[in-house]
PDB file of N, CA and C in Angstrom:
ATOM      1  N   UNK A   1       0.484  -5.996 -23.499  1.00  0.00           N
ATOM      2  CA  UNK A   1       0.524  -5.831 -22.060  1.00  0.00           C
ATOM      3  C   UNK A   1      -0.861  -5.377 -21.588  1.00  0.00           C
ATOM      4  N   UNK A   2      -1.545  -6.224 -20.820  1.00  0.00           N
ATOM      5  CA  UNK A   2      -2.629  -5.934 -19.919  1.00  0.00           C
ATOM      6  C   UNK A   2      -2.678  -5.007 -19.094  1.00  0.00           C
ATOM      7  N   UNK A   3      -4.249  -4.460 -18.588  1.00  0.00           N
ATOM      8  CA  UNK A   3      -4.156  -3.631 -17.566  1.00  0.00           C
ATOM      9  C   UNK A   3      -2.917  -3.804 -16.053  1.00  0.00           C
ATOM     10  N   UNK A   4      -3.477  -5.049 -15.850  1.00  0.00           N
ATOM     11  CA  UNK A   4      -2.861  -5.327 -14.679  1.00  0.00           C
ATOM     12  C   UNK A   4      -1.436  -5.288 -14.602  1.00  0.00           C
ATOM     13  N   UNK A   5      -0.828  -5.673 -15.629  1.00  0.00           N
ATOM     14  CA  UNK A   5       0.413  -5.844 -16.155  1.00  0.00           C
ATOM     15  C   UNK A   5       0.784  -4.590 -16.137  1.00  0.00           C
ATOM     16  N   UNK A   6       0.133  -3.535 -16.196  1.00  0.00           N
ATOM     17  CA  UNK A   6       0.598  -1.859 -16.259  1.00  0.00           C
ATOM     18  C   UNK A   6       1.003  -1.627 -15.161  1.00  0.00           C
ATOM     19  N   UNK A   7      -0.291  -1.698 -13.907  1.00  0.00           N
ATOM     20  CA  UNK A   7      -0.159  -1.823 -12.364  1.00  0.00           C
ATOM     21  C   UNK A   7       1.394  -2.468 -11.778  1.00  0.00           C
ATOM     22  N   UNK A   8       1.402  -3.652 -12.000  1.00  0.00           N
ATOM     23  CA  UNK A   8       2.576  -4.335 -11.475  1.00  0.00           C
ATOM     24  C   UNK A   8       4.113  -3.223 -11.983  1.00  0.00           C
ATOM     25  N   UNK A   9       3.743  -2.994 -13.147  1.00  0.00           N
ATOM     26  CA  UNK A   9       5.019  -2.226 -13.144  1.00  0.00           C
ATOM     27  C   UNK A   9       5.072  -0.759 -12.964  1.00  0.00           C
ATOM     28  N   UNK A  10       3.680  -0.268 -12.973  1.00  0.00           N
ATOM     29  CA  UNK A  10       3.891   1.250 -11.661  1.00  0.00           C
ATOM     30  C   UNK A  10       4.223   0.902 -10.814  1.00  0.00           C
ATOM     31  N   UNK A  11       3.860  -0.290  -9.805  1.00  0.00           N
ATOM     32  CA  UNK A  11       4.348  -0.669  -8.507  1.00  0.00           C
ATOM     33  C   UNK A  11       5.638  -0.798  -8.269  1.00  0.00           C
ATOM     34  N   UNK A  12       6.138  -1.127  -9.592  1.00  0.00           N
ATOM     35  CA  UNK A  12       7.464  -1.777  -9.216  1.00  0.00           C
ATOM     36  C   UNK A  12       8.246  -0.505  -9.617  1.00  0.00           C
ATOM     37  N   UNK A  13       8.148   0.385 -10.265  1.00  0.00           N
ATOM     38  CA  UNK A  13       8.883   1.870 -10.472  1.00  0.00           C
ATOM     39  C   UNK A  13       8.371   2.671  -9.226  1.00  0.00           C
ATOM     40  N   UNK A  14       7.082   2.726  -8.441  1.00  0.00           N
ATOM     41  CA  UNK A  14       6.885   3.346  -7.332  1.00  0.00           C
ATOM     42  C   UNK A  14       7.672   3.151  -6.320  1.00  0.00           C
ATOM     43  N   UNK A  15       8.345   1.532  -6.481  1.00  0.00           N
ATOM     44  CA  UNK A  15       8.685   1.024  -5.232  1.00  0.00           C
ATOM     45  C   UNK A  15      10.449   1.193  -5.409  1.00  0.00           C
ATOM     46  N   UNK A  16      10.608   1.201  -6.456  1.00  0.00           N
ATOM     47  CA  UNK A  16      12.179   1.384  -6.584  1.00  0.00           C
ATOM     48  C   UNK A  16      12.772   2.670  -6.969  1.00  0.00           C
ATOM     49  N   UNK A  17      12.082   3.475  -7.437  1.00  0.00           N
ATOM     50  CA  UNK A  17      12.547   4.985  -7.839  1.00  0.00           C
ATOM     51  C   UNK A  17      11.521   6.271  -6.833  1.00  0.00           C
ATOM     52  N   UNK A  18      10.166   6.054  -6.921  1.00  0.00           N
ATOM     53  CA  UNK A  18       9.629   6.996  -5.774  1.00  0.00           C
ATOM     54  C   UNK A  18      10.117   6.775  -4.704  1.00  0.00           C
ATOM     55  N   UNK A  19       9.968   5.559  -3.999  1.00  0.00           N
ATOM     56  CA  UNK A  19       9.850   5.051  -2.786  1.00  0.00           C
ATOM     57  C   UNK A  19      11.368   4.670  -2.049  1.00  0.00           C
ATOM     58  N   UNK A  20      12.020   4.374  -3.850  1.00  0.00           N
ATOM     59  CA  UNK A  20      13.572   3.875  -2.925  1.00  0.00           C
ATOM     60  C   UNK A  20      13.675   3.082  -2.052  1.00  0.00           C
ATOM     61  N   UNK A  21      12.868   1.812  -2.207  1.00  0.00           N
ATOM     62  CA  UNK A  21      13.146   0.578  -0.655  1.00  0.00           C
ATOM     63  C   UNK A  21      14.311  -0.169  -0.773  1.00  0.00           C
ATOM     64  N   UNK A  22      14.593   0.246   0.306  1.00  0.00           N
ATOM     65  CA  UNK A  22      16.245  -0.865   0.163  1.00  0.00           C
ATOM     66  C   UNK A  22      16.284  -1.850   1.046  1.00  0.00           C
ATOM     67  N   UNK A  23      17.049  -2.709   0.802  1.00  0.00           N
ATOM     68  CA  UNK A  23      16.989  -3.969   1.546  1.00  0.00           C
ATOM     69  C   UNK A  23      17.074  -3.644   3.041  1.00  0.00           C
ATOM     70  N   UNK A  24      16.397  -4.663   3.661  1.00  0.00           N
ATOM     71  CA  UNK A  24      16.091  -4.828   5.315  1.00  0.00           C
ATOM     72  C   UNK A  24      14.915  -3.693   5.781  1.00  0.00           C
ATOM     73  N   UNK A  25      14.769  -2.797   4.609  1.00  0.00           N
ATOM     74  CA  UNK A  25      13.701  -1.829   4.702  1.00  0.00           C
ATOM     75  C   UNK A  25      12.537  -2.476   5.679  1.00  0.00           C
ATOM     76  N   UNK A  26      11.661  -1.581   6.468  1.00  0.00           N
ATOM     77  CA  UNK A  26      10.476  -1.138   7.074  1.00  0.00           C
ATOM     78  C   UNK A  26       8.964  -0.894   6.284  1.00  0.00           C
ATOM     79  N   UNK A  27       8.270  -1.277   5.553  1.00  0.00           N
ATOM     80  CA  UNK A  27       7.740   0.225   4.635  1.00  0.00           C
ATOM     81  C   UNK A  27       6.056   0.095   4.977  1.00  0.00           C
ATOM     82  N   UNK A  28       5.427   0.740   5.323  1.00  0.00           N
ATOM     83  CA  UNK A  28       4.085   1.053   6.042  1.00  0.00           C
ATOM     84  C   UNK A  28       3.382   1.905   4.549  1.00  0.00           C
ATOM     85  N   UNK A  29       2.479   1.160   4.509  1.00  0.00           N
ATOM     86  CA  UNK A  29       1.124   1.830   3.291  1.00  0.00           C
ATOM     87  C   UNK A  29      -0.088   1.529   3.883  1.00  0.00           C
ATOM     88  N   UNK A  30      -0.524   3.033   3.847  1.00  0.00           N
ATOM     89  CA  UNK A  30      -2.133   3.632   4.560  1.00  0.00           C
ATOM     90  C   UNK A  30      -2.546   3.890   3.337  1.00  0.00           C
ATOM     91  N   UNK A  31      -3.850   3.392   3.487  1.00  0.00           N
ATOM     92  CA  UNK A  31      -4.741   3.633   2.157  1.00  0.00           C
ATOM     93  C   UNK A  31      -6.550   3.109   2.407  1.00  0.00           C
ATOM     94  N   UNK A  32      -6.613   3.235   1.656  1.00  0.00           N
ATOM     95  CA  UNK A  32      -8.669   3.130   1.667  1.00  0.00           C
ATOM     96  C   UNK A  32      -8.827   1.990   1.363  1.00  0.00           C
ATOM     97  N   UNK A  33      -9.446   0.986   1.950  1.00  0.00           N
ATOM     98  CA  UNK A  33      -9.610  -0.179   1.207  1.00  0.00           C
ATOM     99  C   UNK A  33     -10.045  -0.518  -0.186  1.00  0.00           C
ATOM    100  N   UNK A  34     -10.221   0.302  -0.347  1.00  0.00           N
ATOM    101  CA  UNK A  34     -10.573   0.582  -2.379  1.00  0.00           C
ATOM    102  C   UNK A  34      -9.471   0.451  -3.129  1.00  0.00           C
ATOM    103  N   UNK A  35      -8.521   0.599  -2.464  1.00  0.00           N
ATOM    104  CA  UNK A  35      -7.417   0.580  -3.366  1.00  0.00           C
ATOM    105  C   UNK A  35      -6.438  -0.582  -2.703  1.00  0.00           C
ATOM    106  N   UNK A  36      -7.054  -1.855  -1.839  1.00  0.00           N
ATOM    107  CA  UNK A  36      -6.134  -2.843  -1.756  1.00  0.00           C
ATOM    108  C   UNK A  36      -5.444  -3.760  -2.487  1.00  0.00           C
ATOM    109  N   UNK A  37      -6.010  -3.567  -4.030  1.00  0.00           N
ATOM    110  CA  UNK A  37      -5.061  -4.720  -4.999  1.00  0.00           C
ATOM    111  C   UNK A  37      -3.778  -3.803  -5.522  1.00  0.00           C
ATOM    112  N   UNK A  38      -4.067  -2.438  -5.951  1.00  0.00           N
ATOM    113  CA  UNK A  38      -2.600  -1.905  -5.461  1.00  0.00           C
ATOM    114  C   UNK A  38      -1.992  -1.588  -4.389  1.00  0.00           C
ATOM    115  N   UNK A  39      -2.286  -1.794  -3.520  1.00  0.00           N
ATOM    116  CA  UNK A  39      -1.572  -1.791  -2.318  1.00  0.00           C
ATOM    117  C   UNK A  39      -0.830  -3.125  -2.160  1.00  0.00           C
ATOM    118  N   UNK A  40      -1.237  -4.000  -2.622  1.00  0.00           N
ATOM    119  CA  UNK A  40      -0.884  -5.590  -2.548  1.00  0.00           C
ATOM    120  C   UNK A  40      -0.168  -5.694  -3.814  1.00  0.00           C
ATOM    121  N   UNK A  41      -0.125  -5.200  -4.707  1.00  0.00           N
ATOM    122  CA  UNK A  41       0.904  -5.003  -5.851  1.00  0.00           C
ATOM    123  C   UNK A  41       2.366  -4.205  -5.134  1.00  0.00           C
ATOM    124  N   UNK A  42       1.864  -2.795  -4.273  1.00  0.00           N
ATOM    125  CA  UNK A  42       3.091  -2.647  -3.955  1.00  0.00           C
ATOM    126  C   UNK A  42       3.595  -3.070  -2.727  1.00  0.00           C
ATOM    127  N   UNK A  43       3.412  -3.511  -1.891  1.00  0.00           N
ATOM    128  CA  UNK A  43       3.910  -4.576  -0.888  1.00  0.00           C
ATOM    129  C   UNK A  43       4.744  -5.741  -1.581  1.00  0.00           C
ATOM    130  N   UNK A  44       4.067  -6.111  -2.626  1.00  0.00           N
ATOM    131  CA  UNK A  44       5.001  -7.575  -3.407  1.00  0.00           C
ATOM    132  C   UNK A  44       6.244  -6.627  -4.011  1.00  0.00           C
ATOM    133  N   UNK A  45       5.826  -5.607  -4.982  1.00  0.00           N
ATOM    134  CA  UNK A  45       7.203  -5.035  -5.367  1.00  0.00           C
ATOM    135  C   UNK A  45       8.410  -4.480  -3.779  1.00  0.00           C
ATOM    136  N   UNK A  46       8.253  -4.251  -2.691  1.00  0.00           N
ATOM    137  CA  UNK A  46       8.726  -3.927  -2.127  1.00  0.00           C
ATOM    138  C   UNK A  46       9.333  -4.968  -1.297  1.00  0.00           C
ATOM    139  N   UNK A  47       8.745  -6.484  -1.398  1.00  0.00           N
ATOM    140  CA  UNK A  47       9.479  -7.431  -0.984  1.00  0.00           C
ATOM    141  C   UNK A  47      10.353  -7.851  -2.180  1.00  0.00           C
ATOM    142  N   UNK A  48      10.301  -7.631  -3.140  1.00  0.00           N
ATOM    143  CA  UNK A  48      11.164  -8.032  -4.478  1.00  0.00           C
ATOM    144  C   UNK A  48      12.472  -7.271  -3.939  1.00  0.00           C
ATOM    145  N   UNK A  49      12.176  -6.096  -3.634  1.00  0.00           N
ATOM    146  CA  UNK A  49      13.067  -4.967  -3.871  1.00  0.00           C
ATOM    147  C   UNK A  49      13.969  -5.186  -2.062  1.00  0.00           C
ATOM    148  N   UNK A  50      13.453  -6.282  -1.418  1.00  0.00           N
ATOM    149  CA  UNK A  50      14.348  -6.539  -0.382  1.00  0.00           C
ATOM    150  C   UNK A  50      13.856  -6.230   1.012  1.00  0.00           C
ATOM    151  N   UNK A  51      12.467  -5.341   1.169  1.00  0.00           N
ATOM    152  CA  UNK A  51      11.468  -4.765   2.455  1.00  0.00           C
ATOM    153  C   UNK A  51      11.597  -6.319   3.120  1.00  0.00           C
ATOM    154  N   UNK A  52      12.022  -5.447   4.451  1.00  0.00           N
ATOM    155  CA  UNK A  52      12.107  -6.598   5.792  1.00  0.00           C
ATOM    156  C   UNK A  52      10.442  -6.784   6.507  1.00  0.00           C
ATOM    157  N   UNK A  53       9.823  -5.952   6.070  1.00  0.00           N
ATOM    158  CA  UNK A  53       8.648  -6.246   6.472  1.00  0.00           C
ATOM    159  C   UNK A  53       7.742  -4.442   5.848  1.00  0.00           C
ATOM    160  N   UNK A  54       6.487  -5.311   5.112  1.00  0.00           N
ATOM    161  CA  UNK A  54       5.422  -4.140   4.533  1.00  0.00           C
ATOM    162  C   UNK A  54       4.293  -4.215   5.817  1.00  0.00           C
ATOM    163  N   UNK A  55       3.548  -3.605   6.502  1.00  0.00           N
ATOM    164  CA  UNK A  55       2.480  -3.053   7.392  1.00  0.00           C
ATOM    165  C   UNK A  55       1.288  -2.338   5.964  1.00  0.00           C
ATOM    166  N   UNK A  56       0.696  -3.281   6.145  1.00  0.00           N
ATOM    167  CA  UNK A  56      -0.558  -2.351   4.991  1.00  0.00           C
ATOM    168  C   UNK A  56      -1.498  -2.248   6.177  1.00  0.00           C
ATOM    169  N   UNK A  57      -1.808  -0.964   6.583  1.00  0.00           N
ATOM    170  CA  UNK A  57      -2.980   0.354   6.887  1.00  0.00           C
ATOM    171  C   UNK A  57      -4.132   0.592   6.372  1.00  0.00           C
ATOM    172  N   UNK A  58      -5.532  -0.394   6.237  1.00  0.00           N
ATOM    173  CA  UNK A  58      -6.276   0.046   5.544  1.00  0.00           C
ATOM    174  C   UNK A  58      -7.553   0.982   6.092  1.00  0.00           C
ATOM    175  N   UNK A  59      -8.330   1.660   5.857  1.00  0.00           N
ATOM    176  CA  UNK A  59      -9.090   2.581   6.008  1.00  0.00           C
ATOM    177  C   UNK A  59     -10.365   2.327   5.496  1.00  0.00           C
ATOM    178  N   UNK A  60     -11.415   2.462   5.917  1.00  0.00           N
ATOM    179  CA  UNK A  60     -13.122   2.811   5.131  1.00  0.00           C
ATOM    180  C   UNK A  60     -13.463   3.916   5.904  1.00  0.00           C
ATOM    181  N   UNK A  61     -13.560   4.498   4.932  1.00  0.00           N
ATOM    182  CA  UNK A  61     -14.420   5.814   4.815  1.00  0.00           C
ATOM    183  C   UNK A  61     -15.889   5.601   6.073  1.00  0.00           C
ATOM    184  N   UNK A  62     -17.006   4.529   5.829  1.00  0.00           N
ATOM    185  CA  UNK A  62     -18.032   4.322   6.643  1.00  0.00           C
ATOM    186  C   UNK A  62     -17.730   4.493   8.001  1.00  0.00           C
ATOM    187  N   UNK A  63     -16.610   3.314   8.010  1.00  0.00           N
ATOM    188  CA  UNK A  63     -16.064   3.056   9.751  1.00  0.00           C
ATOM    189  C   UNK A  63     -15.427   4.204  10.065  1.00  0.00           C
ATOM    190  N   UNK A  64     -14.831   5.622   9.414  1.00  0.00           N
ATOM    191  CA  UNK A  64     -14.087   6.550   9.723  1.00  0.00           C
ATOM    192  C   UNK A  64     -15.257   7.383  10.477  1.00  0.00           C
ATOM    193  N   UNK A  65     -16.335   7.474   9.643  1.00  0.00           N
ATOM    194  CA  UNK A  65     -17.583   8.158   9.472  1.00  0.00           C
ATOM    195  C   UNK A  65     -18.201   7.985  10.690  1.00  0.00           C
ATOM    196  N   UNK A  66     -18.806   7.045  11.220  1.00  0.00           N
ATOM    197  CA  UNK A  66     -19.239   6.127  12.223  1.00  0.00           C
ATOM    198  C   UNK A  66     -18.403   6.047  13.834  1.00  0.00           C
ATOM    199  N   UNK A  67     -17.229   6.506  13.713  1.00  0.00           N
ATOM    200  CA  UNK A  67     -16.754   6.834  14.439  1.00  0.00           C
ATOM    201  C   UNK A  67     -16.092   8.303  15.200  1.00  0.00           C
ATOM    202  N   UNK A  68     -16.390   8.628  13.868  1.00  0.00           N
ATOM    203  CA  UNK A  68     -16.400  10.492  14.233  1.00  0.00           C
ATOM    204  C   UNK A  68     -18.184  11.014  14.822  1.00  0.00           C
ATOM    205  N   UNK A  69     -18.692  10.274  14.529  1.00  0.00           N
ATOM    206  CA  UNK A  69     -20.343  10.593  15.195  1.00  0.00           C
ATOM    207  C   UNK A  69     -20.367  10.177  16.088  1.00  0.00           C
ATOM    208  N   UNK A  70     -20.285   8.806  16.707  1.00  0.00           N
ATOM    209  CA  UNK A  70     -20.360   7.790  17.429  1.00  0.00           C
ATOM    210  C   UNK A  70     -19.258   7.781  18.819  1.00  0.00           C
ATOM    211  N   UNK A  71     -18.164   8.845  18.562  1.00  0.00           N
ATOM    212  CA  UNK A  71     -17.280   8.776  19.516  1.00  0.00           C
ATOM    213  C   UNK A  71     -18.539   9.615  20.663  1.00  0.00           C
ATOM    214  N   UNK A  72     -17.756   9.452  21.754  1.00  0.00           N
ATOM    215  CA  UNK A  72     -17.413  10.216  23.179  1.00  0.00           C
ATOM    216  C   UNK A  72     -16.502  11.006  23.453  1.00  0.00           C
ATOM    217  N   UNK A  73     -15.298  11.291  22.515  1.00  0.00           N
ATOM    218  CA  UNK A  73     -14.480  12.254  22.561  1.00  0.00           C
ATOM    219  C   UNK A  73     -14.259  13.001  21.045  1.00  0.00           C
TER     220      UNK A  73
END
């Protein structure tokens, strides 16, 4: 079993025992764009597992950065 092959099945124990998605589920993941191939690992386990729809949230640090200086408020 490969790295990746490890990933897919944290995802798929994250998504069915942490996460508990049950069918017709909602499920929203915020994260850093650094970490979008697991995020996209667990979005697929969470459509396996029956999610009516995943919302992936991604984030960079730069653009967070850039906008905390750069605001007006």
């Amino acid at each position: 079993m490969d790295f990746q092959d490890q990933l897919r099945n944290y995802a798929k124990l994250l998504v069915s025992h942490g996460l508990n998605v049950q069918k017709g589920q909602l499920v929203n993941i915020s994260t850093e764009i650094i970490n979008r191939d697991f995020a996209m690992l667990v979005a697929e386990a969470s459509y396996e597992m029956g999610a009516k729809f995943v919302n992936l949230d991604f984030s960079d640090q730069r653009s967070t950065r850039l906008r905390v200086l750069a605001s007006s408020e």
